[in-house]
C-alpha atoms as a PDB file:
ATOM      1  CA  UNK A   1      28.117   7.880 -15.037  1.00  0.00           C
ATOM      2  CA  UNK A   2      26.189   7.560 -17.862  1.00  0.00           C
ATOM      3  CA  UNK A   3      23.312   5.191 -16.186  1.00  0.00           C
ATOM      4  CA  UNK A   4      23.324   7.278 -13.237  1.00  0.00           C
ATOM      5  CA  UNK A   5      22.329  10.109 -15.271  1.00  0.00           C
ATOM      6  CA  UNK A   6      19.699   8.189 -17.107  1.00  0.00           C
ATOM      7  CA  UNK A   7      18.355   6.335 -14.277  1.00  0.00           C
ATOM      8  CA  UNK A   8      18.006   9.980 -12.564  1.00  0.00           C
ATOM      9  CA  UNK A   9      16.202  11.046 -15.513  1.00  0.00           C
ATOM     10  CA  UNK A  10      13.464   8.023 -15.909  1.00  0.00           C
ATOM     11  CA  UNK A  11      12.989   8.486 -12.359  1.00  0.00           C
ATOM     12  CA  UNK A  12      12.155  12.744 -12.546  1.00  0.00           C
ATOM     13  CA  UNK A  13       9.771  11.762 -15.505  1.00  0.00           C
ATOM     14  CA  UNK A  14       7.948   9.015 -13.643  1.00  0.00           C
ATOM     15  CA  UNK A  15       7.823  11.256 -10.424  1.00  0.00           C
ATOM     16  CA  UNK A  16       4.346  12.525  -8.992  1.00  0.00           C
ATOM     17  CA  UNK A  17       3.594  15.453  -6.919  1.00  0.00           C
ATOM     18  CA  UNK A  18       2.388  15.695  -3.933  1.00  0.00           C
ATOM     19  CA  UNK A  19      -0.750  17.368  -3.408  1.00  0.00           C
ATOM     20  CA  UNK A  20      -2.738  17.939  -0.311  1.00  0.00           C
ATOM     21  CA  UNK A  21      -6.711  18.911  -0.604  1.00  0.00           C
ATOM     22  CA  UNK A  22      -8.264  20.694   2.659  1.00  0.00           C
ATOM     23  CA  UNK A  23     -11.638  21.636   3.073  1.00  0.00           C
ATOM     24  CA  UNK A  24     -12.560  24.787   4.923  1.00  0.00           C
ATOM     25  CA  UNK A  25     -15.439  26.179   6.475  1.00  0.00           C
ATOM     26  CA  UNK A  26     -15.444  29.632   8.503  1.00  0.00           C
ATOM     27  CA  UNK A  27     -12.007  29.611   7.450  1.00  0.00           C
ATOM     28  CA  UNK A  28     -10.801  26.811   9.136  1.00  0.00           C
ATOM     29  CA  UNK A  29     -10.375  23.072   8.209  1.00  0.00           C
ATOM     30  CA  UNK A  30     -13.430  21.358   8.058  1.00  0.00           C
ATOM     31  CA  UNK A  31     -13.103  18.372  10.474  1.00  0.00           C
ATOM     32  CA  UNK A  32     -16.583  16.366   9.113  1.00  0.00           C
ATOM     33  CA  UNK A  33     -17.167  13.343   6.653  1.00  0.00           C
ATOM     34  CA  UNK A  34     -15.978  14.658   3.114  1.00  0.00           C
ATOM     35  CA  UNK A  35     -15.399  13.057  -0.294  1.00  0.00           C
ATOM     36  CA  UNK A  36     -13.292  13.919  -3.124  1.00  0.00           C
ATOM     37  CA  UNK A  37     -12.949  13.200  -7.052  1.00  0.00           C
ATOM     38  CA  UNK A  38      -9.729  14.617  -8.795  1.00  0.00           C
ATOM     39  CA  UNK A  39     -10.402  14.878 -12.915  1.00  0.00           C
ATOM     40  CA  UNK A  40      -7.991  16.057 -15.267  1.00  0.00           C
ATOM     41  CA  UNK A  41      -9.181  19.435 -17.242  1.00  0.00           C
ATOM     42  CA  UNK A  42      -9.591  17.236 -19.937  1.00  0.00           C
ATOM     43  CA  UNK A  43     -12.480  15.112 -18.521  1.00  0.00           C
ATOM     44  CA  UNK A  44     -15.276  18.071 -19.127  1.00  0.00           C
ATOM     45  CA  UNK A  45     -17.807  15.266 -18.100  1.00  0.00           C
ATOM     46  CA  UNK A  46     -16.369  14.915 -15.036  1.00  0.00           C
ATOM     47  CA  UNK A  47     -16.901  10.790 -15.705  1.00  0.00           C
ATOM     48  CA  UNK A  48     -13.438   9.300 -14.541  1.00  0.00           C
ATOM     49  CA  UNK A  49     -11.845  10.397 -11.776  1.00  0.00           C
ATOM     50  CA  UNK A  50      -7.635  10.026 -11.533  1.00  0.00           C
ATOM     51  CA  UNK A  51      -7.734   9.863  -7.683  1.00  0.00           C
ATOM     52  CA  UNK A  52     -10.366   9.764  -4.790  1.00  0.00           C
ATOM     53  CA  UNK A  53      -9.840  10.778  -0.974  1.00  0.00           C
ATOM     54  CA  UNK A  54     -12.287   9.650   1.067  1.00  0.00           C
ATOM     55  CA  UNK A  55     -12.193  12.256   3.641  1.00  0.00           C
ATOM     56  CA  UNK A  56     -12.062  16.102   4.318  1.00  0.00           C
ATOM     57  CA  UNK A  57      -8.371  16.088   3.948  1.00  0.00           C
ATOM     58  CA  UNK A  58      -5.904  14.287   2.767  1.00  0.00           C
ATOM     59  CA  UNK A  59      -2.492  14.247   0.084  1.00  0.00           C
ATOM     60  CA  UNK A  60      -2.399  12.347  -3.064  1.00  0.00           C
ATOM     61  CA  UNK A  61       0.235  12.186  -5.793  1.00  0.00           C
ATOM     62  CA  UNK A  62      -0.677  13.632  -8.949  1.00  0.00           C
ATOM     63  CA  UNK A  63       2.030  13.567 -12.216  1.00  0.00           C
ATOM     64  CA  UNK A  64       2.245  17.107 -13.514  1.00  0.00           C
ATOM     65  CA  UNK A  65      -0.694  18.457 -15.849  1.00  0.00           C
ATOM     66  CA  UNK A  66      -4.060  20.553 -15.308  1.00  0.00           C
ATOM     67  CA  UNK A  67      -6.884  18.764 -13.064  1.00  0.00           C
ATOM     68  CA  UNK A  68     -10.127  19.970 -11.682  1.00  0.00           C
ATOM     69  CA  UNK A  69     -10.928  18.744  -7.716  1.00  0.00           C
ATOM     70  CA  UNK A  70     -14.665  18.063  -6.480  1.00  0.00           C
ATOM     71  CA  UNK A  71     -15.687  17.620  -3.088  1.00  0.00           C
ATOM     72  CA  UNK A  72     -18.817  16.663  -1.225  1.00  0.00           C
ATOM     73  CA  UNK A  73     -19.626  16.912   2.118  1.00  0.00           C
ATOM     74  CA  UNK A  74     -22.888  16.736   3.309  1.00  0.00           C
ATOM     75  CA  UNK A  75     -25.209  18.896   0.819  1.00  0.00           C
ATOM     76  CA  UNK A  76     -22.822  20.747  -0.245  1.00  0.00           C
ATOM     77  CA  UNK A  77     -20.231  20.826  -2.952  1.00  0.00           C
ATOM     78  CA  UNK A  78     -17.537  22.675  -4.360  1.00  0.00           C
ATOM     79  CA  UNK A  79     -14.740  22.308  -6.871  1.00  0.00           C
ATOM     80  CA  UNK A  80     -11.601  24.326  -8.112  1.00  0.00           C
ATOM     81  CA  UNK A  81      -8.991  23.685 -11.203  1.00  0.00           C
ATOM     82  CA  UNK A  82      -5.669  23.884 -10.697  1.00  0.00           C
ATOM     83  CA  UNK A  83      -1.933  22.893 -12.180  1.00  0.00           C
ATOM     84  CA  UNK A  84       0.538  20.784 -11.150  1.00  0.00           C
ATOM     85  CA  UNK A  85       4.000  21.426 -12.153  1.00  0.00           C
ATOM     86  CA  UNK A  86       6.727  19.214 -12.070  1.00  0.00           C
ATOM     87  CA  UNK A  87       8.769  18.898  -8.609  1.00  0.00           C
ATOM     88  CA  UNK A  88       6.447  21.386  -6.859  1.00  0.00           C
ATOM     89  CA  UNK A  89       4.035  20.532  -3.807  1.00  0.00           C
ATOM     90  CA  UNK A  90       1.092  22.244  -3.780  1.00  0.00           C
ATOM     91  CA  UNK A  91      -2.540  23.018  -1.365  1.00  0.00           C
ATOM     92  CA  UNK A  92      -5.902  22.767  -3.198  1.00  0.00           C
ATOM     93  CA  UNK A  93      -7.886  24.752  -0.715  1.00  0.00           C
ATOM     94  CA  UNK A  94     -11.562  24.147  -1.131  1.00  0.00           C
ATOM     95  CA  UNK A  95     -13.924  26.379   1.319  1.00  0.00           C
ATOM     96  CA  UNK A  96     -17.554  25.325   1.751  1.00  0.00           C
ATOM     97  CA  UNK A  97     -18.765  28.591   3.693  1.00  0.00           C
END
């Protein structure tokens, strides 16, 4: 019972969250070439991303902490900060209107 219990454990603290990034435009998904850069909050320079999407949409796994998402698509760019928290899904909605 004992290993159980610690093999349940090591595996909740290695565990990632999923995370799905959308661009929108006129309030809809944006269905055109996009690329993404996910920092943590940390980075201020923005120099080394944690994860890359190379498209308008897309989920990633992320371990819990505070990260800032940039996207470009075409000439224009947006970005927004947001938390993960452990065992908890979340949308990072960016809209390029």
């Amino acid at each position: 019972m004992a290993v159980g219990a610690a093999l349940l454990i090591a595996s909740s603290i290695a565990s990632a969250n999923r995370i799905t990034l959308v661009v929108t435009m006129n309030k809809q998904s944006a269905l055109a070439p996009a690329s993404w850069a996910i920092f943590t909050a940390k980075d201020k320079e923005r120099k080394t991303p944690v994860a890359t999407l190379p498209r308008h949409s897309g989920i990633i796994d992320l371990p819990a902490g505070h990260y800032c998402a940039k996207v470009q698509m075409d000439k224009k760019s947006g970005e927004a900060e947001f938390r993960v928290e452990s065992n908890v899904d979340r949308v990072v909605n960016i809209a390029l209107d």
